[in-house]
PDB file of N, CA and C in Angstrom:
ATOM      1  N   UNK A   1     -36.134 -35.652  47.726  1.00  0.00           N
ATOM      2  CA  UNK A   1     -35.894 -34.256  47.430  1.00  0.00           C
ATOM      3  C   UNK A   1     -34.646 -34.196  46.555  1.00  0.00           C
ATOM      4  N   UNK A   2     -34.783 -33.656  45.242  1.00  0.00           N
ATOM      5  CA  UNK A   2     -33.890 -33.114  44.644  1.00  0.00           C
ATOM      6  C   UNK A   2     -32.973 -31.998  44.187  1.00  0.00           C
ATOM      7  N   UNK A   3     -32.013 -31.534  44.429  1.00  0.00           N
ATOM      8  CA  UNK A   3     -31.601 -30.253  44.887  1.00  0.00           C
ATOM      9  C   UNK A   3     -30.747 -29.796  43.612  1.00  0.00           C
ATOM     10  N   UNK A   4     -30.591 -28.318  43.286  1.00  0.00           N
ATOM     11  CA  UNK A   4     -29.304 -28.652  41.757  1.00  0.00           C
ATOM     12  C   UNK A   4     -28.488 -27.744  42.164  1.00  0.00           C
ATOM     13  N   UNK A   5     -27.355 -28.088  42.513  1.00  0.00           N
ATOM     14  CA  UNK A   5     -25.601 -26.985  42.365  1.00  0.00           C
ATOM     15  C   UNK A   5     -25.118 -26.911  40.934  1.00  0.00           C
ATOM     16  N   UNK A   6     -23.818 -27.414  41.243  1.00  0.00           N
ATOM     17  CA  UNK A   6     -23.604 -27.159  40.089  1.00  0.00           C
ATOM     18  C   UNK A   6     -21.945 -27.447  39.491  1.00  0.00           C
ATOM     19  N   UNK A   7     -20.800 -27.935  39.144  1.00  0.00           N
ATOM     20  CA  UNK A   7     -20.011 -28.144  39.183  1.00  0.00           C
ATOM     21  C   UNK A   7     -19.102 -27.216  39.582  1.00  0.00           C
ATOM     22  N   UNK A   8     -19.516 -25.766  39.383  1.00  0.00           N
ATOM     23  CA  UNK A   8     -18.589 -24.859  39.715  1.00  0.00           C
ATOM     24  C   UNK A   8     -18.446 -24.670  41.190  1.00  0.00           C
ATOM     25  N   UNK A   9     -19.371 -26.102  42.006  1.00  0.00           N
ATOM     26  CA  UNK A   9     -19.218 -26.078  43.341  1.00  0.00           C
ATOM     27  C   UNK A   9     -17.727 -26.477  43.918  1.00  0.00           C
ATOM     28  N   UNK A  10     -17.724 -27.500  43.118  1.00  0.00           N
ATOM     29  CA  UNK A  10     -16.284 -28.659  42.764  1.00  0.00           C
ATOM     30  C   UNK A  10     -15.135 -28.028  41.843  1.00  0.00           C
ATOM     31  N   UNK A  11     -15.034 -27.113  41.601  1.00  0.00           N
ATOM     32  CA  UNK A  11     -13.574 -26.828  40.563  1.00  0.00           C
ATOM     33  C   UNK A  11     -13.852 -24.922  40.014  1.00  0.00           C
ATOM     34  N   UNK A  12     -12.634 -25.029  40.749  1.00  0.00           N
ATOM     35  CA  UNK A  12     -12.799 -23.523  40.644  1.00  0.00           C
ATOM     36  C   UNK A  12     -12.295 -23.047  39.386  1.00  0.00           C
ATOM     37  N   UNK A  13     -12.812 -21.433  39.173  1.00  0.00           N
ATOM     38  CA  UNK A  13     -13.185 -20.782  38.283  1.00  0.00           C
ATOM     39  C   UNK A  13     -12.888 -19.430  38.669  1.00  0.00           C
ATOM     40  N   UNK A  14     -12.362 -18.566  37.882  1.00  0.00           N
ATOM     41  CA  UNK A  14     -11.597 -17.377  37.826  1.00  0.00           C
ATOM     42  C   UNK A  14     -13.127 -16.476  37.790  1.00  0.00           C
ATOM     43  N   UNK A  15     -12.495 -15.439  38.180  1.00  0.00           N
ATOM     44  CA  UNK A  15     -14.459 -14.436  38.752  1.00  0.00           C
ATOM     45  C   UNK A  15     -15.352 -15.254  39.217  1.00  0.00           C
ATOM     46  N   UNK A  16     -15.574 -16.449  39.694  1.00  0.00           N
ATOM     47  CA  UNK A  16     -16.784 -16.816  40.511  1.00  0.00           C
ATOM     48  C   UNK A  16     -17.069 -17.144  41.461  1.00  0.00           C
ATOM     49  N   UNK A  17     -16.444 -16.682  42.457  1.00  0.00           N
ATOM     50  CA  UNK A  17     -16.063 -16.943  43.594  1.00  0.00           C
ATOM     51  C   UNK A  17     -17.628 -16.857  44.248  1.00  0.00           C
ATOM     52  N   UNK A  18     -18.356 -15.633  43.940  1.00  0.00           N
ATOM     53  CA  UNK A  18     -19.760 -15.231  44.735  1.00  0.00           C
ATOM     54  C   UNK A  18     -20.882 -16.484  43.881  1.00  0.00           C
ATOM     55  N   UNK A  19     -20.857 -17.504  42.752  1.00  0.00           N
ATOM     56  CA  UNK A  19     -21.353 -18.431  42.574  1.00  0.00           C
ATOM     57  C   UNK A  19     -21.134 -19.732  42.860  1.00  0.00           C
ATOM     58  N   UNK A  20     -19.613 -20.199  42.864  1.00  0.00           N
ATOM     59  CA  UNK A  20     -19.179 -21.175  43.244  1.00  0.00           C
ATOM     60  C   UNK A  20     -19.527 -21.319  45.003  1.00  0.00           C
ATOM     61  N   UNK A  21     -19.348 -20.278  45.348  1.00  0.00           N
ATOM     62  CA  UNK A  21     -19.615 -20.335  47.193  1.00  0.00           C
ATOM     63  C   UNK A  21     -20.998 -20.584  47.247  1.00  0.00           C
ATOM     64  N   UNK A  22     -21.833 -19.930  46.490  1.00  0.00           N
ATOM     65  CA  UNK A  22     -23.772 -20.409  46.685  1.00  0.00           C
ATOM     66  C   UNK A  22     -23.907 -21.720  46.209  1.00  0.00           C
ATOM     67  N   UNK A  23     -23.470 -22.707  45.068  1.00  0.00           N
ATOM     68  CA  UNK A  23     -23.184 -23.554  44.806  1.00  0.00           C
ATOM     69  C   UNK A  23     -22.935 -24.692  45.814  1.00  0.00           C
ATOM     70  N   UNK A  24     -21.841 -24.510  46.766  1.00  0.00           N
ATOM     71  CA  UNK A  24     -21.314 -25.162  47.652  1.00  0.00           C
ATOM     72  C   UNK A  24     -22.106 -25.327  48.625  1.00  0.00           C
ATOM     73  N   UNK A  25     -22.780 -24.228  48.807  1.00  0.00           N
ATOM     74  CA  UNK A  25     -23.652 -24.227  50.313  1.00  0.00           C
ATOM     75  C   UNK A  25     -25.120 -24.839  49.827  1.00  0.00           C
ATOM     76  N   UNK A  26     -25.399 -24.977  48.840  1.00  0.00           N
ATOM     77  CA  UNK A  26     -26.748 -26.156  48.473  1.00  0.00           C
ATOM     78  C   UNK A  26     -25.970 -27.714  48.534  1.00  0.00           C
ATOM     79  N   UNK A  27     -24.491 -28.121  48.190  1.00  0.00           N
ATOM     80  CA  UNK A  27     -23.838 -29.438  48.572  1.00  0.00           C
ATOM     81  C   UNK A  27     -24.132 -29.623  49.971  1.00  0.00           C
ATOM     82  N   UNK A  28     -23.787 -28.683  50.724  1.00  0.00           N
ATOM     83  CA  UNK A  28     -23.551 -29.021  52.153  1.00  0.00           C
ATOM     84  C   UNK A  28     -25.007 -28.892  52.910  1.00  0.00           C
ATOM     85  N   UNK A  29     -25.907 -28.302  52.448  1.00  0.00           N
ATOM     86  CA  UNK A  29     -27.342 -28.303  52.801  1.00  0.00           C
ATOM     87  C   UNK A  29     -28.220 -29.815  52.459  1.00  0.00           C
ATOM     88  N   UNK A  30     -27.417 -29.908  51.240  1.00  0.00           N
ATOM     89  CA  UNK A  30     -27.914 -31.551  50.823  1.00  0.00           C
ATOM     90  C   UNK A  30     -27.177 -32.337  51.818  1.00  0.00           C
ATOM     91  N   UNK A  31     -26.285 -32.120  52.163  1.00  0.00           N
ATOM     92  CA  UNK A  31     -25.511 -33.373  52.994  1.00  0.00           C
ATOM     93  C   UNK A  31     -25.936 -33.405  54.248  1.00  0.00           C
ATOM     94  N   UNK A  32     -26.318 -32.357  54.816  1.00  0.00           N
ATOM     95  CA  UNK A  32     -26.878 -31.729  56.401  1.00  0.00           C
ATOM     96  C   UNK A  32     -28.208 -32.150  56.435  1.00  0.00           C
ATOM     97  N   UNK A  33     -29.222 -32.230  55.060  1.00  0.00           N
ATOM     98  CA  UNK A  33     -30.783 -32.528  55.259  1.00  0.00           C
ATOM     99  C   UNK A  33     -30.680 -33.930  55.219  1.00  0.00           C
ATOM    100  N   UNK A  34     -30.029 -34.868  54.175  1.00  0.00           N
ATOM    101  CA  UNK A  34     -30.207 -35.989  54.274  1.00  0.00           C
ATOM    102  C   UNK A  34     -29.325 -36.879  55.201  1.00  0.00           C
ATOM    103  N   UNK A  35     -29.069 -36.525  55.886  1.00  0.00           N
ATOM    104  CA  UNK A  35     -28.306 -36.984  57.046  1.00  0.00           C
ATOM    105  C   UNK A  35     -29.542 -36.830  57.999  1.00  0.00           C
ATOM    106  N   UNK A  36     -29.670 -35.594  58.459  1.00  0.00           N
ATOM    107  CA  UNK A  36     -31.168 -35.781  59.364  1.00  0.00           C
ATOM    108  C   UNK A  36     -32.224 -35.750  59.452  1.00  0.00           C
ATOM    109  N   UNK A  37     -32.612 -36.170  57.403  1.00  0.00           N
ATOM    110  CA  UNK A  37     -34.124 -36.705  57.501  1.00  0.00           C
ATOM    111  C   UNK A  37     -34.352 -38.264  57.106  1.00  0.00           C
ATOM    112  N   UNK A  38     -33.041 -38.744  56.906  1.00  0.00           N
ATOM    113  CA  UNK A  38     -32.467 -40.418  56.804  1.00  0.00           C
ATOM    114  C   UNK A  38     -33.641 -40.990  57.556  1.00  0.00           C
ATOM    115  N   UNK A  39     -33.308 -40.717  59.355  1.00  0.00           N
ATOM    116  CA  UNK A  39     -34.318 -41.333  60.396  1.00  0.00           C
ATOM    117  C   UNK A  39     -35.793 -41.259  59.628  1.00  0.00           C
ATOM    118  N   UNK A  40     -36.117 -40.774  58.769  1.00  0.00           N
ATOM    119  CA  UNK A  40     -37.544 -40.055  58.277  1.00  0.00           C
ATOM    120  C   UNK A  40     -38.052 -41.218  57.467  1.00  0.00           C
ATOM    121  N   UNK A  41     -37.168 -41.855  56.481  1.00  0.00           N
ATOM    122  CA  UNK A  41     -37.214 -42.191  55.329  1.00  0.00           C
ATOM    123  C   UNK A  41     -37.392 -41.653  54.489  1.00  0.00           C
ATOM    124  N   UNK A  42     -36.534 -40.162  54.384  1.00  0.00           N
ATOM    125  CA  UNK A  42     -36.636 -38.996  53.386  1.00  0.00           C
ATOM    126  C   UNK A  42     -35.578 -39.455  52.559  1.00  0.00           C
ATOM    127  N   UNK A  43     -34.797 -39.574  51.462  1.00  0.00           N
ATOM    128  CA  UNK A  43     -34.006 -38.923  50.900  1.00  0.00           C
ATOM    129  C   UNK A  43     -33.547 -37.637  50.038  1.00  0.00           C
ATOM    130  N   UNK A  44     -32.697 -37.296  50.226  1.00  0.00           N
ATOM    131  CA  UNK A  44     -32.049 -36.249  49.532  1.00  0.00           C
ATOM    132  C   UNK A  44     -30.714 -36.080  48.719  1.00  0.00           C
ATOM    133  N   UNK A  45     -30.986 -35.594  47.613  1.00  0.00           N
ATOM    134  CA  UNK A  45     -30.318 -35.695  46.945  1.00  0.00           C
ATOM    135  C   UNK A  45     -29.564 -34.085  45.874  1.00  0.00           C
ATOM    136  N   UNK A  46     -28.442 -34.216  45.408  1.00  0.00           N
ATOM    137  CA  UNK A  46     -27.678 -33.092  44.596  1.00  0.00           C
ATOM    138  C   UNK A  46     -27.392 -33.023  43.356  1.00  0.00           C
ATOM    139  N   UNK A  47     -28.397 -32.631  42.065  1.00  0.00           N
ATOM    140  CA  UNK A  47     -27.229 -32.794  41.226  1.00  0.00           C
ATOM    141  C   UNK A  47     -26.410 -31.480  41.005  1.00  0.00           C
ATOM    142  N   UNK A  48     -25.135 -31.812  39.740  1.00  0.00           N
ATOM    143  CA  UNK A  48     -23.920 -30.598  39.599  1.00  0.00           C
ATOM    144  C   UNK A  48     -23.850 -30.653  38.345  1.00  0.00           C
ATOM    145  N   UNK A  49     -24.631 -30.683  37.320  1.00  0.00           N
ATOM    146  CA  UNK A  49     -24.645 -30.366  35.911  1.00  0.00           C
ATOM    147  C   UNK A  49     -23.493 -29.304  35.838  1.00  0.00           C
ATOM    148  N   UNK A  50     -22.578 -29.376  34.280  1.00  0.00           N
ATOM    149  CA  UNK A  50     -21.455 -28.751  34.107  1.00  0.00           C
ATOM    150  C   UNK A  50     -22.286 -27.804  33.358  1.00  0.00           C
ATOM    151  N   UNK A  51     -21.426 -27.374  32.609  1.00  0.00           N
ATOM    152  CA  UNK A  51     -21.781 -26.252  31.241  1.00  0.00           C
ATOM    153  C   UNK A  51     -22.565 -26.467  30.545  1.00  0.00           C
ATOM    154  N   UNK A  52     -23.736 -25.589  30.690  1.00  0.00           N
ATOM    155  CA  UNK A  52     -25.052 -26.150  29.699  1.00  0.00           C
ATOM    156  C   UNK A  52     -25.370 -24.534  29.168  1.00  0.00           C
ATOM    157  N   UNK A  53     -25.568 -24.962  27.787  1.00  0.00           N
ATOM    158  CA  UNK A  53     -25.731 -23.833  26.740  1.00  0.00           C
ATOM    159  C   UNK A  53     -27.148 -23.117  26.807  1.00  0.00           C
ATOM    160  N   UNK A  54     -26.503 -21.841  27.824  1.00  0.00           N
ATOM    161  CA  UNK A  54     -27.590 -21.031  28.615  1.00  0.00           C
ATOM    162  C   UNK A  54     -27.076 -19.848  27.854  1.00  0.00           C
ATOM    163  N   UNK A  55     -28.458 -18.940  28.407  1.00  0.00           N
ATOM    164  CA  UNK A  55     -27.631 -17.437  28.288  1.00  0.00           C
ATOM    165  C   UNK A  55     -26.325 -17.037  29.104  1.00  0.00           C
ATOM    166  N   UNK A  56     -26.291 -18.084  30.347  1.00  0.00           N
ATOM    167  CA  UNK A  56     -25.068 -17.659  31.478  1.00  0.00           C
ATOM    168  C   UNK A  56     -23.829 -18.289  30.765  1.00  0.00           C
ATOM    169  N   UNK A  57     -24.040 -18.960  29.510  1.00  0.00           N
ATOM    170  CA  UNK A  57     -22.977 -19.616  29.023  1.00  0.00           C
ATOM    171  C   UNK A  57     -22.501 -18.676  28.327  1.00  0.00           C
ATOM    172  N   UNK A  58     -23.459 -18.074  27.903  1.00  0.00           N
ATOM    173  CA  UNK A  58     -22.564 -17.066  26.906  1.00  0.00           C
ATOM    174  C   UNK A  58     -21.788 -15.716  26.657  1.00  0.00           C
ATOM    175  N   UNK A  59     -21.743 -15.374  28.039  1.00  0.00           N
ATOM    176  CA  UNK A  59     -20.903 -14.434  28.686  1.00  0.00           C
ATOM    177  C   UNK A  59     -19.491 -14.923  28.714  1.00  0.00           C
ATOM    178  N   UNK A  60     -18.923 -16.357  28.886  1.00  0.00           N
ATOM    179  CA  UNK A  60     -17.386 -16.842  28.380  1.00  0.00           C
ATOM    180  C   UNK A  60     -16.845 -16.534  27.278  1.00  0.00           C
ATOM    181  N   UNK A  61     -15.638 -16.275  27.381  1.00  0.00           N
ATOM    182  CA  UNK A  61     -14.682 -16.224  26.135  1.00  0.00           C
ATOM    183  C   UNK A  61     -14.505 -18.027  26.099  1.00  0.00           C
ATOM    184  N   UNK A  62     -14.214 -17.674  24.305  1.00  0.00           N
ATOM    185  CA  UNK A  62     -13.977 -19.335  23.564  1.00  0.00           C
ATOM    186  C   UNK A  62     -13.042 -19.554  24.246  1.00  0.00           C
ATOM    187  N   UNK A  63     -12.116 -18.739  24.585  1.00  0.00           N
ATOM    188  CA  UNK A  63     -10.924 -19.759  25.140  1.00  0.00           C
ATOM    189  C   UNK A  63     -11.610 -20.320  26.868  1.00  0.00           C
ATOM    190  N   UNK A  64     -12.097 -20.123  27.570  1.00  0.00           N
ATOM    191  CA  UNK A  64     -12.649 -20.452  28.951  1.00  0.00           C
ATOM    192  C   UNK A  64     -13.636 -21.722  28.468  1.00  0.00           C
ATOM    193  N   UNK A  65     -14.769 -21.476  27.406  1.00  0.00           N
ATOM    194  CA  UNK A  65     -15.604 -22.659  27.007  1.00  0.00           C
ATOM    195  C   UNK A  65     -14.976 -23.912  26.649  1.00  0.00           C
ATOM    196  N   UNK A  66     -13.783 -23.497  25.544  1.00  0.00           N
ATOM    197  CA  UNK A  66     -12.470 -24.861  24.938  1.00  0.00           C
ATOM    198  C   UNK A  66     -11.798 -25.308  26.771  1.00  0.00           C
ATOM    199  N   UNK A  67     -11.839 -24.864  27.306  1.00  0.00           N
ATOM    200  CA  UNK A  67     -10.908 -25.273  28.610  1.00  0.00           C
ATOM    201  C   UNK A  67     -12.190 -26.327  29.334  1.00  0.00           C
ATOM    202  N   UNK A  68     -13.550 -25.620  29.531  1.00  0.00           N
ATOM    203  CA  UNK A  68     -14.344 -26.133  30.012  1.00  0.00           C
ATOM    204  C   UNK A  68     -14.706 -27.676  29.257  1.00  0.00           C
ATOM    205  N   UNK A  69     -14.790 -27.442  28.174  1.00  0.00           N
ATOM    206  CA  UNK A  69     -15.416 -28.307  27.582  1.00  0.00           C
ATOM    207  C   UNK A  69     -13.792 -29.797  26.884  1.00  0.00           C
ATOM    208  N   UNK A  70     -12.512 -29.123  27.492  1.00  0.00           N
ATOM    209  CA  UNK A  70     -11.747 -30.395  27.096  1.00  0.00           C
ATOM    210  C   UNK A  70     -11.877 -30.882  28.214  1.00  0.00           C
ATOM    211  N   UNK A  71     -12.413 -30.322  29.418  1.00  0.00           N
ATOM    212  CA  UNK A  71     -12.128 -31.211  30.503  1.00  0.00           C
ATOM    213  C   UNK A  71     -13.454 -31.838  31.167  1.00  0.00           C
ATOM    214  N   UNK A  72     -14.569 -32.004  30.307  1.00  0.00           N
ATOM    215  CA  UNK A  72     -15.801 -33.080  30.171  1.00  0.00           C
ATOM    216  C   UNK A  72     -16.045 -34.212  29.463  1.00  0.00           C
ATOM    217  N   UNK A  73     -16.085 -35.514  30.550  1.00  0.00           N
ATOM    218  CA  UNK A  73     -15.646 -36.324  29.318  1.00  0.00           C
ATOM    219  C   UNK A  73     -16.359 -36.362  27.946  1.00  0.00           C
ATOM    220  N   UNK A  74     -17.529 -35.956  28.197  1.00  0.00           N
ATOM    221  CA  UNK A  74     -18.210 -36.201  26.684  1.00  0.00           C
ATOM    222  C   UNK A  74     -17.455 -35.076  25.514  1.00  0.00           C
ATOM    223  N   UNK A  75     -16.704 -34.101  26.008  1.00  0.00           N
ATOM    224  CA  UNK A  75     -16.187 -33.168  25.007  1.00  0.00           C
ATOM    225  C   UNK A  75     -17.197 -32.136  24.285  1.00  0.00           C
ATOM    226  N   UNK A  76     -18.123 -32.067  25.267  1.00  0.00           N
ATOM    227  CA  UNK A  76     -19.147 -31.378  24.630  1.00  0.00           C
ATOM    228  C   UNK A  76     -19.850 -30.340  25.702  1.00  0.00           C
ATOM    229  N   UNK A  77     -20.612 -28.825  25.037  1.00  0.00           N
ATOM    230  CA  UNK A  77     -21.240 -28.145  26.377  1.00  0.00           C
ATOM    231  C   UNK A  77     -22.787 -29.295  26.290  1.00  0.00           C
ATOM    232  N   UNK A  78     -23.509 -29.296  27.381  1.00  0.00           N
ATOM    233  CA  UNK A  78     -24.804 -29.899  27.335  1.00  0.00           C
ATOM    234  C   UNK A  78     -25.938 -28.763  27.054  1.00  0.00           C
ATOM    235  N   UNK A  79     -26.936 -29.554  26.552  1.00  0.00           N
ATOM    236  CA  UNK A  79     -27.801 -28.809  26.032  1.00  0.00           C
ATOM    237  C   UNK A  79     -29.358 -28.668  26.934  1.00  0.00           C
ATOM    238  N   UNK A  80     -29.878 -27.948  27.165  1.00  0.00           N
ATOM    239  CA  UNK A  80     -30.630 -27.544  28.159  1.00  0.00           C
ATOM    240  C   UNK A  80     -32.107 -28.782  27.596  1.00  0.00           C
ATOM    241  N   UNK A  81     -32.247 -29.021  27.117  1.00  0.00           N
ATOM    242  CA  UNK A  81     -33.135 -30.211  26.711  1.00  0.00           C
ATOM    243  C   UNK A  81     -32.657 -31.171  27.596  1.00  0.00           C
TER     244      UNK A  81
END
């Protein structure tokens, strides 16, 4: 099972408090299922994709995207492809 958060689970962010918290609680749902479907031979898993050039991306000011994007190592937003 593959599950997707999202980085804004991990590093906070000014106004997102009501996304970063839904975010968090799919981490800890991943950590809670695959812990007790282990016995199963289930795994489970999270990913946390950063900034990917959505429509939700484009509600940031350049200066919030330049902040986001110096602190990825690739230096780049990702592209939904």
């Amino acid at each position: 099972i593959v599950l997707m958060s999202s980085i804004a689970a991990l590093r906070e962010r000014e106004n997102q408090v009501h996304y970063s918290a839904s975010k968090a609680a799919v981490i800890a749902m991943t950590r809670c299922c695959a812990q007790a479907w282990a016995k199963n031979n289930i795994r489970v898993n999270c990913i946390c994709p950063g900034l990917i050039e959505t429509e939700m991306a484009h509600v940031l000011s350049p200066e919030v995207i330049d902040q986001i994007t110096a602190a990825t190592p690739m230096g780049r937003i990702g592209q939904p492809e």
